[in-house]
C-alpha atoms as a PDB file:
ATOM      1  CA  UNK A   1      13.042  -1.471   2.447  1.00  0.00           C
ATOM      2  CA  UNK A   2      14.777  -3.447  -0.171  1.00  0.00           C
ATOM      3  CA  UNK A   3      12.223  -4.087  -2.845  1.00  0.00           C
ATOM      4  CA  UNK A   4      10.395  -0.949  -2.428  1.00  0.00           C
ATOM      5  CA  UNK A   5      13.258   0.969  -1.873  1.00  0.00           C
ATOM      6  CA  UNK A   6      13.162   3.726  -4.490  1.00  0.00           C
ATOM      7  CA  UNK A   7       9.965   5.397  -3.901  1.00  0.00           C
ATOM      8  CA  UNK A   8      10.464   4.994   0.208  1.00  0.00           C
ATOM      9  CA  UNK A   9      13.846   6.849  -0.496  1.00  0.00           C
ATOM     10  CA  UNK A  10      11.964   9.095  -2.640  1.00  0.00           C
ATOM     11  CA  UNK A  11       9.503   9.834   0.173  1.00  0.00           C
ATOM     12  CA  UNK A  12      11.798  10.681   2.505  1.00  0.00           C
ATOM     13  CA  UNK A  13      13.722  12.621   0.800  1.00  0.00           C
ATOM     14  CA  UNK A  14      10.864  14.674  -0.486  1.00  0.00           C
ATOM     15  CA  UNK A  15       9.083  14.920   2.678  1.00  0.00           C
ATOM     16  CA  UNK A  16      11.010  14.650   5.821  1.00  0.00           C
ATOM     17  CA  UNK A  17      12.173  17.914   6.233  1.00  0.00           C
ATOM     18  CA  UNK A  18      14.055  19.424   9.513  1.00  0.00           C
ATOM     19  CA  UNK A  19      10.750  21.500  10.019  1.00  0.00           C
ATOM     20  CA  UNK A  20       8.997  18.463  11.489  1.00  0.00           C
ATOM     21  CA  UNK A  21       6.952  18.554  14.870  1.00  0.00           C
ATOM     22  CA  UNK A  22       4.838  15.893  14.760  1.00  0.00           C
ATOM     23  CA  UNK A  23       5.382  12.543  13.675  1.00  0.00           C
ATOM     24  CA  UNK A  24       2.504  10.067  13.278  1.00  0.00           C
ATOM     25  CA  UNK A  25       3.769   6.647  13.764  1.00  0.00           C
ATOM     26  CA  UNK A  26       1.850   3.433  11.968  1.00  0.00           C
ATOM     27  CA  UNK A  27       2.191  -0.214  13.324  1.00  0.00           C
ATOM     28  CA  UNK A  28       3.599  -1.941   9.883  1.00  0.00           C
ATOM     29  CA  UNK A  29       3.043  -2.290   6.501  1.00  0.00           C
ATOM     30  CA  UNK A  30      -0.278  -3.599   4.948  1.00  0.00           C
ATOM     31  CA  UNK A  31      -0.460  -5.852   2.223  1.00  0.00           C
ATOM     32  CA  UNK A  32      -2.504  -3.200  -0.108  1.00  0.00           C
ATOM     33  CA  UNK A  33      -0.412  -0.023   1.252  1.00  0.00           C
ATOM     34  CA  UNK A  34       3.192   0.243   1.589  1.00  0.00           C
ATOM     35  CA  UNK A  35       3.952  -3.408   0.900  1.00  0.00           C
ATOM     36  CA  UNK A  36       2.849  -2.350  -2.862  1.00  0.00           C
ATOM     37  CA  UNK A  37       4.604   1.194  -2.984  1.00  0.00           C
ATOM     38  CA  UNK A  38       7.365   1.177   0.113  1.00  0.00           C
ATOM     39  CA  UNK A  39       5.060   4.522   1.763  1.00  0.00           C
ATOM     40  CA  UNK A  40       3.571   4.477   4.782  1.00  0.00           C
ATOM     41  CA  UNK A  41      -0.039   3.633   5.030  1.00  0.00           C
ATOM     42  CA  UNK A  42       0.793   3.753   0.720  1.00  0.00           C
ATOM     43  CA  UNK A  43      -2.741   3.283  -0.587  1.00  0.00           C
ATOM     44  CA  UNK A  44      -1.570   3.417  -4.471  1.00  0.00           C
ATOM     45  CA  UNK A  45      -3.543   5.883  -5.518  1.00  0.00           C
ATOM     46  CA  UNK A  46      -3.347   8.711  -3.029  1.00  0.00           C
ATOM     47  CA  UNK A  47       1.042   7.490  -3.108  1.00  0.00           C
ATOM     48  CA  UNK A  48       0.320   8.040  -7.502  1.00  0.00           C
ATOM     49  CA  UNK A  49      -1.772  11.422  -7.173  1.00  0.00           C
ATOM     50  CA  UNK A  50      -1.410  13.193  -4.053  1.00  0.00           C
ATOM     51  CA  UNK A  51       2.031  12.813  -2.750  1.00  0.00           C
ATOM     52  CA  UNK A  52       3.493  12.402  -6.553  1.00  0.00           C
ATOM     53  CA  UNK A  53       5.442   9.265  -5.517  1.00  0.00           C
ATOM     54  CA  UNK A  54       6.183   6.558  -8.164  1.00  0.00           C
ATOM     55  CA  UNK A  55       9.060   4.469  -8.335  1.00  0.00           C
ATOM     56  CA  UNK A  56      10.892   1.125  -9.158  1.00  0.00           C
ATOM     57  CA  UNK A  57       9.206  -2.057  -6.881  1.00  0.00           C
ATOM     58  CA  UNK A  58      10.636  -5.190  -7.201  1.00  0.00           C
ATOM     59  CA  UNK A  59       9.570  -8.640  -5.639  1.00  0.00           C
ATOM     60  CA  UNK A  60      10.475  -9.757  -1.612  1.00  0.00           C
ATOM     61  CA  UNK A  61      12.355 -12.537  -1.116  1.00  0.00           C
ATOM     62  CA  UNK A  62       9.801 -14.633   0.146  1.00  0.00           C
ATOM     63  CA  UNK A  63       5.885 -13.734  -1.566  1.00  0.00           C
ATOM     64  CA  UNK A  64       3.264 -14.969  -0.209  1.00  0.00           C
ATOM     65  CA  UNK A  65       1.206 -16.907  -3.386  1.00  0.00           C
ATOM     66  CA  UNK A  66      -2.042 -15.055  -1.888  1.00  0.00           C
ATOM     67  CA  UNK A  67      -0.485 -11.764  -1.429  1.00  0.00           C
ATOM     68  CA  UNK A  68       1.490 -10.655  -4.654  1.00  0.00           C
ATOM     69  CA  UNK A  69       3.711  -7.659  -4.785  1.00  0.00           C
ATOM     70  CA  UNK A  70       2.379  -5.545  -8.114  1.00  0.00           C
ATOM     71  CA  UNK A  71       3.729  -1.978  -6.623  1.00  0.00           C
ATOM     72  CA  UNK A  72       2.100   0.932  -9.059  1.00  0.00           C
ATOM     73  CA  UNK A  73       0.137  -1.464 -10.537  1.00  0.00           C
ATOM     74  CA  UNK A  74      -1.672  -3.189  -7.491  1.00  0.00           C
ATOM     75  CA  UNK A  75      -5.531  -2.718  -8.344  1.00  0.00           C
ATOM     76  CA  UNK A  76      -6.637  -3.369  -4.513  1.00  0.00           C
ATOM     77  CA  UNK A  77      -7.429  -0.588  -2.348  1.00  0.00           C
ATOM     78  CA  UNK A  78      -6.206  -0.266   1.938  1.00  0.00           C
ATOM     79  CA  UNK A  79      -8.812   1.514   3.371  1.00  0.00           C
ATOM     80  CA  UNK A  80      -6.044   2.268   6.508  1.00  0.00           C
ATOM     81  CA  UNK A  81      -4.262   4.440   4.238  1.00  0.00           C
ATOM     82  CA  UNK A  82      -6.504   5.669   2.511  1.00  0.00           C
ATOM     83  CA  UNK A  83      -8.930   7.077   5.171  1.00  0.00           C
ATOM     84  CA  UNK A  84      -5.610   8.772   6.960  1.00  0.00           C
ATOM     85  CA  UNK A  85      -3.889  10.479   3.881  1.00  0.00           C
ATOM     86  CA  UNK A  86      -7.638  11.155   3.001  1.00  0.00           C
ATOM     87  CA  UNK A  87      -7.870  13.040   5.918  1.00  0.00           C
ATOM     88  CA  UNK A  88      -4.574  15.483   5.867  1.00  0.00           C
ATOM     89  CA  UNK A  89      -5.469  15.709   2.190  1.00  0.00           C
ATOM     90  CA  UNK A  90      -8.925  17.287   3.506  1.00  0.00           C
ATOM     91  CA  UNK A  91      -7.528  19.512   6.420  1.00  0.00           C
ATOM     92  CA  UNK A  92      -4.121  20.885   4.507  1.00  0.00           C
ATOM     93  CA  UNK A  93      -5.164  20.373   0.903  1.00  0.00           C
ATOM     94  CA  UNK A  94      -1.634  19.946  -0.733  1.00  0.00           C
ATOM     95  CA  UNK A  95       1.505  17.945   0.541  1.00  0.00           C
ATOM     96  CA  UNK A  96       3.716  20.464   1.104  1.00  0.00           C
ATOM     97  CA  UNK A  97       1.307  21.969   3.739  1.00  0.00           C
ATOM     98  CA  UNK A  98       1.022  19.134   5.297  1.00  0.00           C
ATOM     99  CA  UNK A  99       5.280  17.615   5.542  1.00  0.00           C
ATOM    100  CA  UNK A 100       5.845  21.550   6.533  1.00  0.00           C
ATOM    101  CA  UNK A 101       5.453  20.197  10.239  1.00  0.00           C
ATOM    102  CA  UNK A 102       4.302  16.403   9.704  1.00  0.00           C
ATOM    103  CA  UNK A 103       5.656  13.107   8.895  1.00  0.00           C
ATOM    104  CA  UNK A 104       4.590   9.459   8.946  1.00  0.00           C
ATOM    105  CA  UNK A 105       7.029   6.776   9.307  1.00  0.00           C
ATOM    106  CA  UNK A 106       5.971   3.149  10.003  1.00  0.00           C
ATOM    107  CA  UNK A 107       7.181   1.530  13.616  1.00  0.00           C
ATOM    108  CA  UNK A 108       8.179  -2.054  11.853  1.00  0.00           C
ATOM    109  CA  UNK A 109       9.168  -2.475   7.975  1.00  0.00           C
ATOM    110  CA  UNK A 110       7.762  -6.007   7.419  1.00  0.00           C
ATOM    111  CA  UNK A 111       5.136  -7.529   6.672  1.00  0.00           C
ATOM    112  CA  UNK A 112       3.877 -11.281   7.761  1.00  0.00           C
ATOM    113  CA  UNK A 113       1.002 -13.592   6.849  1.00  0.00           C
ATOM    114  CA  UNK A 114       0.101 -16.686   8.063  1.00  0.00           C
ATOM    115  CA  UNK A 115      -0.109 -19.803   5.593  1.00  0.00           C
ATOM    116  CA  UNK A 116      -3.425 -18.936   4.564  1.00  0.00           C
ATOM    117  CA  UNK A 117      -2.686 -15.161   3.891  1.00  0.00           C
ATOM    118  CA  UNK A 118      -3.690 -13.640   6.570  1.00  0.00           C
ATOM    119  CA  UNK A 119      -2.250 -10.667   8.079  1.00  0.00           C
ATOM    120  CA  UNK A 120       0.021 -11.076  11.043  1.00  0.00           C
ATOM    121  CA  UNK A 121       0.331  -7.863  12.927  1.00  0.00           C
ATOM    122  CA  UNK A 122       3.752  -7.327  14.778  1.00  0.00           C
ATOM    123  CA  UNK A 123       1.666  -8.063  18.102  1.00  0.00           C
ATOM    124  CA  UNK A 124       0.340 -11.314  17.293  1.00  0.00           C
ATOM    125  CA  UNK A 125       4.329 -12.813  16.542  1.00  0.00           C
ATOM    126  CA  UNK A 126       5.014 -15.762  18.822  1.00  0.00           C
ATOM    127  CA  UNK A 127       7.111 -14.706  21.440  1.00  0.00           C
ATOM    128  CA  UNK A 128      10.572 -16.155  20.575  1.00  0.00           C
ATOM    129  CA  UNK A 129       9.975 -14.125  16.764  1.00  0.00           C
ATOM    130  CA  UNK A 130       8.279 -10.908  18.075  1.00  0.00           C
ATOM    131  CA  UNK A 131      10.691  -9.709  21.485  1.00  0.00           C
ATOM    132  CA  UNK A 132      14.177  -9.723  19.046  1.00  0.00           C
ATOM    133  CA  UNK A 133      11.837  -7.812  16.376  1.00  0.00           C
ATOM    134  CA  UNK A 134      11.032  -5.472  19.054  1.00  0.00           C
ATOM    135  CA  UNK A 135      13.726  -4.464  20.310  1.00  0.00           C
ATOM    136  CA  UNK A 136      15.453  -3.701  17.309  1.00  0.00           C
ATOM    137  CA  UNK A 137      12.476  -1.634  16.201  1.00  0.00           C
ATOM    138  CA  UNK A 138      12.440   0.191  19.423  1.00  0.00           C
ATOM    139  CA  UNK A 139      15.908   0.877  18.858  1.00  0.00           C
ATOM    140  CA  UNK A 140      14.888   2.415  15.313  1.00  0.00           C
ATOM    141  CA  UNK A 141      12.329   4.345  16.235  1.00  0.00           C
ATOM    142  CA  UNK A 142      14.314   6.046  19.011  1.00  0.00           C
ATOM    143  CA  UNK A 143      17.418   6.782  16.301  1.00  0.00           C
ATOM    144  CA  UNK A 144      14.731   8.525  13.817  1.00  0.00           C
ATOM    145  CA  UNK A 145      12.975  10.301  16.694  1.00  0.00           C
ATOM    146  CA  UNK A 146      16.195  11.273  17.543  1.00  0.00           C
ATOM    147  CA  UNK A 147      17.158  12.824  14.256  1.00  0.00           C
ATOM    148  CA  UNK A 148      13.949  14.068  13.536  1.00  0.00           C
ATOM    149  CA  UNK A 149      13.068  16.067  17.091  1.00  0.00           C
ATOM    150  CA  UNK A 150       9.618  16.730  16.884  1.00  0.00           C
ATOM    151  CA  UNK A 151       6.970  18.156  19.547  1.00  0.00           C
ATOM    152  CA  UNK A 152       4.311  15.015  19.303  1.00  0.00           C
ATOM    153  CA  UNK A 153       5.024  11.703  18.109  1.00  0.00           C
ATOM    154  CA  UNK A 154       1.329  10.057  17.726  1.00  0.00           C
ATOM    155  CA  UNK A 155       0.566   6.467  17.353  1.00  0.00           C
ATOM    156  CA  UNK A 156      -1.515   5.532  15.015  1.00  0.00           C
ATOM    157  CA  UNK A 157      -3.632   3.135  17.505  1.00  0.00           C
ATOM    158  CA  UNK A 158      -2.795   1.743  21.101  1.00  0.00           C
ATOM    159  CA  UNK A 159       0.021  -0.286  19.651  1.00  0.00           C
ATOM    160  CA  UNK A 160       1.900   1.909  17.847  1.00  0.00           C
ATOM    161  CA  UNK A 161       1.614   4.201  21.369  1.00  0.00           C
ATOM    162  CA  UNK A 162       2.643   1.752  23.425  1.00  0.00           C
ATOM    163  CA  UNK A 163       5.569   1.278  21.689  1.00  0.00           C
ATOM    164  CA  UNK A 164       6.549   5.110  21.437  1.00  0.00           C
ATOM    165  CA  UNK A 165       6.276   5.251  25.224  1.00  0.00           C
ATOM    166  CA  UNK A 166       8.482   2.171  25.580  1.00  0.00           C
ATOM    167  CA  UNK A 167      11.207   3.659  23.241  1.00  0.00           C
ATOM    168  CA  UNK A 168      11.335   6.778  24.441  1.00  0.00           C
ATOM    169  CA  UNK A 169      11.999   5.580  28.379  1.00  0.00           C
ATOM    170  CA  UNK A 170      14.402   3.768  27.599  1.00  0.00           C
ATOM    171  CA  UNK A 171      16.545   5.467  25.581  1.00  0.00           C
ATOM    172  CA  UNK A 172      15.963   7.989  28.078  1.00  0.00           C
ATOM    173  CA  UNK A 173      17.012   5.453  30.967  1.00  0.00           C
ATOM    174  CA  UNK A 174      19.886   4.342  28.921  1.00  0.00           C
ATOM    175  CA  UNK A 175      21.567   8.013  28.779  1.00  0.00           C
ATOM    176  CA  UNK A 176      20.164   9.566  25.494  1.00  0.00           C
ATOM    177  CA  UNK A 177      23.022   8.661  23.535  1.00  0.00           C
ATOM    178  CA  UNK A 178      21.917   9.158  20.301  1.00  0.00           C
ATOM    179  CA  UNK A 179      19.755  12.599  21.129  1.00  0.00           C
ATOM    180  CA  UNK A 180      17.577  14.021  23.528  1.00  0.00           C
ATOM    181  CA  UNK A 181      13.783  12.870  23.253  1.00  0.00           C
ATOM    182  CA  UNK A 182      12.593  14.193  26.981  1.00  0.00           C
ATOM    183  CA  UNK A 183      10.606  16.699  25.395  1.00  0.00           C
ATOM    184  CA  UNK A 184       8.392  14.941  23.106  1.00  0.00           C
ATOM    185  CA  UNK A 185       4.817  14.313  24.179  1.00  0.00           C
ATOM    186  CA  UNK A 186       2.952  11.168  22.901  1.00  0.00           C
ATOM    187  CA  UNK A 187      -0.254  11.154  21.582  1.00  0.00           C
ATOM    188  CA  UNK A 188      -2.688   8.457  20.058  1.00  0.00           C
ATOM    189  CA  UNK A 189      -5.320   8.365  17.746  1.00  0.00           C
ATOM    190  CA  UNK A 190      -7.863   5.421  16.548  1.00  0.00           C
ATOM    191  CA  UNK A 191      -6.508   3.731  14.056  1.00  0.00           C
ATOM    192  CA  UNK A 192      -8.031   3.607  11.009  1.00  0.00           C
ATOM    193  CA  UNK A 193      -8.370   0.406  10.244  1.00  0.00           C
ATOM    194  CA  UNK A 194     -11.901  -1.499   8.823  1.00  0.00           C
ATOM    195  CA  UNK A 195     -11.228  -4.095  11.419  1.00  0.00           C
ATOM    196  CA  UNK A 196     -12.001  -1.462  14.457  1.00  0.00           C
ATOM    197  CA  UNK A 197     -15.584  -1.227  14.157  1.00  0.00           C
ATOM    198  CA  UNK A 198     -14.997   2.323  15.886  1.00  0.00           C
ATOM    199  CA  UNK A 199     -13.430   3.175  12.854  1.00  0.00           C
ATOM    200  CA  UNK A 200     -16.151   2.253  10.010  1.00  0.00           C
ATOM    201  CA  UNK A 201     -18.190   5.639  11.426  1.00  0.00           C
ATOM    202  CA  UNK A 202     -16.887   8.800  11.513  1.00  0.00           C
ATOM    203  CA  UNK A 203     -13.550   8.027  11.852  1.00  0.00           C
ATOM    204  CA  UNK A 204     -11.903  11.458  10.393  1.00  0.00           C
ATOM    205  CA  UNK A 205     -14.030  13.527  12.822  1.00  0.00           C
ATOM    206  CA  UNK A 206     -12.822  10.892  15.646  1.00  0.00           C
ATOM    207  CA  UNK A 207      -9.257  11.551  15.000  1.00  0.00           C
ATOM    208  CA  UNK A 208      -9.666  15.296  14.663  1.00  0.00           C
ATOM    209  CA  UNK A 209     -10.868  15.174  17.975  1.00  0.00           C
ATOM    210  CA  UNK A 210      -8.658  13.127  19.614  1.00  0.00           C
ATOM    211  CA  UNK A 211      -5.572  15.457  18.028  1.00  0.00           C
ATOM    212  CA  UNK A 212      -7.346  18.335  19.324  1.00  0.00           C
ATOM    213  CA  UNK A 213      -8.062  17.199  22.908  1.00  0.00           C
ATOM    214  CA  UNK A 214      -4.431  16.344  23.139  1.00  0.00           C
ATOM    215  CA  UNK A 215      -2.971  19.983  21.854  1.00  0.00           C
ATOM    216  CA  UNK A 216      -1.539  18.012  18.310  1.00  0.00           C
ATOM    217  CA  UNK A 217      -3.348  20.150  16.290  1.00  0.00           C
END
């Protein structure tokens, strides 16, 4: 949110709009998606030419020699991001159809490898890193679902669920200070990502399915 920040603030301040009844929520950034371009799920090109994002990306504090932060100019592809934008792309055809009711935020803001690269997912944290991560995440999410009201809030796999459901009880148990959020409904889909083989085969027609049973779309 600090390197990236000009095209995330460009984002949301094309796209979240007070219109907004569902919100799909992602788990955290991925090293070819919004770690380049500061967008959720941010494949570059879909970012470049279908949401008409672009925008100043500097360099995190603390690179990882095996992951390198190019933005705009990042040559690798994440399949996440680009089989989920692919797919409102395919059912509303332009972005404006699309944000008219929708928005996709990301639960956590960082990203974290181990010291050979790989991706660390939120999750996977030790304990004494990941429950202070959490919480303030939690406490996040509930602020933006707060401001943003929708209907559905969807996770974008079980994670991303699990963690809707958690914020949502308890900033209900806690009084609701910063909004009402009793009458959202929570919804899930399978993520997209290649490393869920249920993914790698008919994934769009999956999640269409899934949205539908629930009354999303």
């Amino acid at each position: 949110m600090r390197y990236a920040r000009q095209p995330w603030e460009r984002y949301l301040a094309r796209y979240a709009r007070d219109t907004v009844t569902t919100v799909f929520l992602g788990m955290n950034p991925g090293p070819w998606g919004m770690l380049q371009t500061g967008v959720p799920f941010g494949e570059v090109d879909l970012v470049r030419e279908w949401l008409g994002i672009t925008g100043r990306v500097g360099v995190p504090e603390r690179p990882h020699p095996k992951r390198p932060v190019t933005g705009f100019g990042c040559a690798r592809h994440e399949v996440s991001g680009r089989r989920l934008w692919g797919l409102f792309r395919s059912r509303f055809g332009t972005p404006d159809d699309f944000f008219k009711r929708h928005l996709v935020i990301n639960y956590c803001p960082l990203g974290f490898f181990n010291r050979q690269g790989t991706n660390v997912t939120p999750d996977k944290l030790s304990r004494r890193d990941r429950e202070p991560l959490l919480a303030l995440c939690d406490r996040s999410l509930a602020r933006a679902l707060a401001v943003l009201q929708p209907r559905f809030a969807v996770g974008v796999g079980a994670f991303a669920e699990g963690r809707l459901r958690g914020a949502i009880s308890a900033h209900i148990r806690d009084g609701g200070a910063m909004g009402a959020l009793e009458g959202i409904s929570v919804a899930r889909i399978l993520h997209p990502s290649p490393a869920s083989p249920a993914a790698n085969s008919g994934w769009e027609e999956k999640a269409v399915g899934e949205l539908t049973a629930q009354g999303v779309w």
